[in-house]
C-alpha atoms as a PDB file:
ATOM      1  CA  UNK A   1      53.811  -5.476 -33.293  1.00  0.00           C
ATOM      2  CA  UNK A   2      55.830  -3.457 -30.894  1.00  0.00           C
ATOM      3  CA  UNK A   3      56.882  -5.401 -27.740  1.00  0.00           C
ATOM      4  CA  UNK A   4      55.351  -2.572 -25.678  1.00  0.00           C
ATOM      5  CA  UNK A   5      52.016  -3.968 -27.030  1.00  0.00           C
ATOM      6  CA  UNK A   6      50.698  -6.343 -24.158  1.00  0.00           C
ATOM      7  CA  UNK A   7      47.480  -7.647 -26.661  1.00  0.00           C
ATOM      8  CA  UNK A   8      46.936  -9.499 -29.715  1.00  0.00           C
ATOM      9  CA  UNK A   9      43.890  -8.712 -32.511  1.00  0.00           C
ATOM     10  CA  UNK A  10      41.433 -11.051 -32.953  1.00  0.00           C
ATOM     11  CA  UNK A  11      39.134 -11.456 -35.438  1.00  0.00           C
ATOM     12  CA  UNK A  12      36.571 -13.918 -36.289  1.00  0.00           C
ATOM     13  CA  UNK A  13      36.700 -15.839 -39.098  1.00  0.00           C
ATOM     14  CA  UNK A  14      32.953 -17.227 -40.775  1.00  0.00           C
ATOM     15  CA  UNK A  15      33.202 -20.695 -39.564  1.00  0.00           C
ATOM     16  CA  UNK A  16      32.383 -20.659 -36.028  1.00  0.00           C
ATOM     17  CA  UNK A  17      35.406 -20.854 -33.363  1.00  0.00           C
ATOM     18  CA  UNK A  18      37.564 -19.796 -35.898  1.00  0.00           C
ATOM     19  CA  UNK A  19      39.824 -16.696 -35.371  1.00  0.00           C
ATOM     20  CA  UNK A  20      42.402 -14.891 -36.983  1.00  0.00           C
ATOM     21  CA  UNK A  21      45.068 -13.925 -34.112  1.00  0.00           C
ATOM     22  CA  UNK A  22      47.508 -11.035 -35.065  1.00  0.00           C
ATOM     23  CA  UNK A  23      51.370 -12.811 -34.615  1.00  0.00           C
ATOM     24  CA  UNK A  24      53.978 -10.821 -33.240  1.00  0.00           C
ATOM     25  CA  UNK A  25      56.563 -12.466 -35.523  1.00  0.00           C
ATOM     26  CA  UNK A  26      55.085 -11.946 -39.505  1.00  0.00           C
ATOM     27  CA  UNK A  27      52.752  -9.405 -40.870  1.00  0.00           C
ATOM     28  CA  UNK A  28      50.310 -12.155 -41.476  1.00  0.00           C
ATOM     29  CA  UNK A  29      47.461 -13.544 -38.646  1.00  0.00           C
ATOM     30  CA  UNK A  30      47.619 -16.695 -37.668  1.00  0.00           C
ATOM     31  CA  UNK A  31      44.928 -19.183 -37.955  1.00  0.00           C
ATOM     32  CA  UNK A  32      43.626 -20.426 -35.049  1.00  0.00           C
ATOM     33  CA  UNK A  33      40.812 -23.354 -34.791  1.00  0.00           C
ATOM     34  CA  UNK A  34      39.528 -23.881 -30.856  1.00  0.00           C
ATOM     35  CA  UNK A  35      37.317 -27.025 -31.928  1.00  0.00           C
ATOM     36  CA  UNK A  36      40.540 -28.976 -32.671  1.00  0.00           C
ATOM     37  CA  UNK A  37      41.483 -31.774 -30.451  1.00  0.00           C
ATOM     38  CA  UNK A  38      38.909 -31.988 -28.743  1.00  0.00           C
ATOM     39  CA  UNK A  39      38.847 -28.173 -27.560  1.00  0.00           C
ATOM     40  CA  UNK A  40      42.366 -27.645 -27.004  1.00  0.00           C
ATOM     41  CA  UNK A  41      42.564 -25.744 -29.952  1.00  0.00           C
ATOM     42  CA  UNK A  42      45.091 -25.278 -32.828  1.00  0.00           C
ATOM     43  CA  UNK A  43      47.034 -22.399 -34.592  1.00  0.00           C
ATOM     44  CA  UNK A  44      49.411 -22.194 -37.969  1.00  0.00           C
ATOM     45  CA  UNK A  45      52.557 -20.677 -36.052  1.00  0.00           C
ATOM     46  CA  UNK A  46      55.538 -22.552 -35.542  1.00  0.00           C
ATOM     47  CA  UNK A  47      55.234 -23.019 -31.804  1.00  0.00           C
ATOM     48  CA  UNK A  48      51.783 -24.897 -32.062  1.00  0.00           C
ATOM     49  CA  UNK A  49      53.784 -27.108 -34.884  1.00  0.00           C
ATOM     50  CA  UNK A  50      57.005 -28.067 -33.303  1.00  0.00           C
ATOM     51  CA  UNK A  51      55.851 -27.952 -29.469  1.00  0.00           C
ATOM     52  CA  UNK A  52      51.908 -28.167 -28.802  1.00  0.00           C
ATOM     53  CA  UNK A  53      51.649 -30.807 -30.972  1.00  0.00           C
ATOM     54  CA  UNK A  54      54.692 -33.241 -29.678  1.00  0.00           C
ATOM     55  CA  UNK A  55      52.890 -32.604 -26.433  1.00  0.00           C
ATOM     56  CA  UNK A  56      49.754 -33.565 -27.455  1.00  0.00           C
ATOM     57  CA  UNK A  57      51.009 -36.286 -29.447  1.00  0.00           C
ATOM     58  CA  UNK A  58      52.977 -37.586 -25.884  1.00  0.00           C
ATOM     59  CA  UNK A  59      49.392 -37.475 -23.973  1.00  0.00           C
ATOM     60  CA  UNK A  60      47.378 -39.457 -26.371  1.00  0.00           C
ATOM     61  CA  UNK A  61      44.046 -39.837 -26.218  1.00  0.00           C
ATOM     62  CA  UNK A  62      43.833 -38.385 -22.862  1.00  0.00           C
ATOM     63  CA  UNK A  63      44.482 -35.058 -24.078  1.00  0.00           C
ATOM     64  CA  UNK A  64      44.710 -32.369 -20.775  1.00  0.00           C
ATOM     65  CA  UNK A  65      45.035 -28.938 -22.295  1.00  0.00           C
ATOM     66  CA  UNK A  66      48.377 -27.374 -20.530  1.00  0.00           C
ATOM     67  CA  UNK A  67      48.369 -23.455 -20.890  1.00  0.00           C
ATOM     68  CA  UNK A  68      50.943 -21.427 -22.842  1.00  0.00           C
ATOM     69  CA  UNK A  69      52.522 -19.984 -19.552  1.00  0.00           C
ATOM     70  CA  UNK A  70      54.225 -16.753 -19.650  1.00  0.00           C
ATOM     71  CA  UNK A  71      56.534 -14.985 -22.526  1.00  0.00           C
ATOM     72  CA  UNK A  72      59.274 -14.869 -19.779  1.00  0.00           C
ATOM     73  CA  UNK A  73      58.729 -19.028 -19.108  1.00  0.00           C
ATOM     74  CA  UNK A  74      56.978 -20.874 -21.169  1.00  0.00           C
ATOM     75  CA  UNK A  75      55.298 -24.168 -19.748  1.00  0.00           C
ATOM     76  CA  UNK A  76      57.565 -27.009 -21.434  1.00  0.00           C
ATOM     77  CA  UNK A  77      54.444 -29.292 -21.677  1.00  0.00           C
ATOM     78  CA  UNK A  78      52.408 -26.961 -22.779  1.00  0.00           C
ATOM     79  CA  UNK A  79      49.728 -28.184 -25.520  1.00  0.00           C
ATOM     80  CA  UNK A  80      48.184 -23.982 -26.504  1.00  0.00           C
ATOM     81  CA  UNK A  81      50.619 -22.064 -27.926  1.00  0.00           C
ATOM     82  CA  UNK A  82      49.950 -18.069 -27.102  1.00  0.00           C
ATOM     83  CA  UNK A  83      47.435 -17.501 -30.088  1.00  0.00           C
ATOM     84  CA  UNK A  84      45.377 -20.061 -29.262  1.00  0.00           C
ATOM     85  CA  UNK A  85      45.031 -18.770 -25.181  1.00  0.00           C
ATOM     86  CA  UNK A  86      44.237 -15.074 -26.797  1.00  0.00           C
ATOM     87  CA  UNK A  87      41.455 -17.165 -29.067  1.00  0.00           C
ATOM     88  CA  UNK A  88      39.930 -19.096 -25.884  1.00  0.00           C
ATOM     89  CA  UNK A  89      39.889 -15.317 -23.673  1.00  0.00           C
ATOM     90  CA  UNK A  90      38.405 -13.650 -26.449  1.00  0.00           C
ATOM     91  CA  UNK A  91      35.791 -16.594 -26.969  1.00  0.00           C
ATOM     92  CA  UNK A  92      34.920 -16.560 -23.683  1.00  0.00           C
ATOM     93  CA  UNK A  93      34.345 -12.625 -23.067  1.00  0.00           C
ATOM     94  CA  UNK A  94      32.096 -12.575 -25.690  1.00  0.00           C
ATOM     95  CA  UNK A  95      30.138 -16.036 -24.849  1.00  0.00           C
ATOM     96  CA  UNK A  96      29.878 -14.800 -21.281  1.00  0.00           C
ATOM     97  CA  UNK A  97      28.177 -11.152 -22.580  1.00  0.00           C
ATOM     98  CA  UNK A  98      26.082 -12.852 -24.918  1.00  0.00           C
ATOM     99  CA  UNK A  99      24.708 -14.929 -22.216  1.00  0.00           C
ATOM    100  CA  UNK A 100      24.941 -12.302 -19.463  1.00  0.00           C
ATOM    101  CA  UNK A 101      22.377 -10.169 -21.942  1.00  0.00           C
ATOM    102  CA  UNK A 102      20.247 -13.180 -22.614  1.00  0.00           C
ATOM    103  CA  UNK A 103      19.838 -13.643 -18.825  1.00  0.00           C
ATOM    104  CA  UNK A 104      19.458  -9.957 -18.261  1.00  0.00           C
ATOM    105  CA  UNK A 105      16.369  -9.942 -20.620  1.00  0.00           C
ATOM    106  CA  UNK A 106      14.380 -12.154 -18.746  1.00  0.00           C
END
């Protein structure tokens, strides 16, 4: 992926909430599961390994999901790594349609 590229592919997988997310790093998608921990999500790449998870590990059971942040600063605490966030907003959109056209019906 080019850095002029500002988005990531998504694609989802057959078990609900679960999406492949195109990494900018390896030729292979990552693996990203938004159920996890108690909808904070999780992702294969290395950043959800060694930093999301330390910080989730540090809040305990009172897990507060702490966005990604920016490419340019990236929120120290943060418990999504970018995969997951481009998951959630592609989640969402759709969710929101499909219940913007259900409403719309009626």
């Amino acid at each position: 992926m080019s850095d002029k590229k500002n988005t990531l592919k998504v694609e989802p997988m057959d078990t609900p909430m679960w999406y492949k997310v195109e990494s900018q790093s390896y030729p292979t998608p990552n693996e990203v599961h938004l159920e996890d921990y108690d909808g904070n999500g999780n992702c294969n790449c290395q950043d959800m390994s060694f930093t999301c998870l330390r910080n989730i590990k540090k809040q305990g059971h009172k897990l507060r999901p702490v966005d990604y942040g920016t490419k340019e600063k990236k929120n120290p605490e943060r418990t999504r790594c970018k995969h997951v966030m481009v998951a959630i907003k592609y989640w969402s959109n759709r969710t929101l349609r499909e219940i913007s056209r259900e409403l719309n019906k009626q």
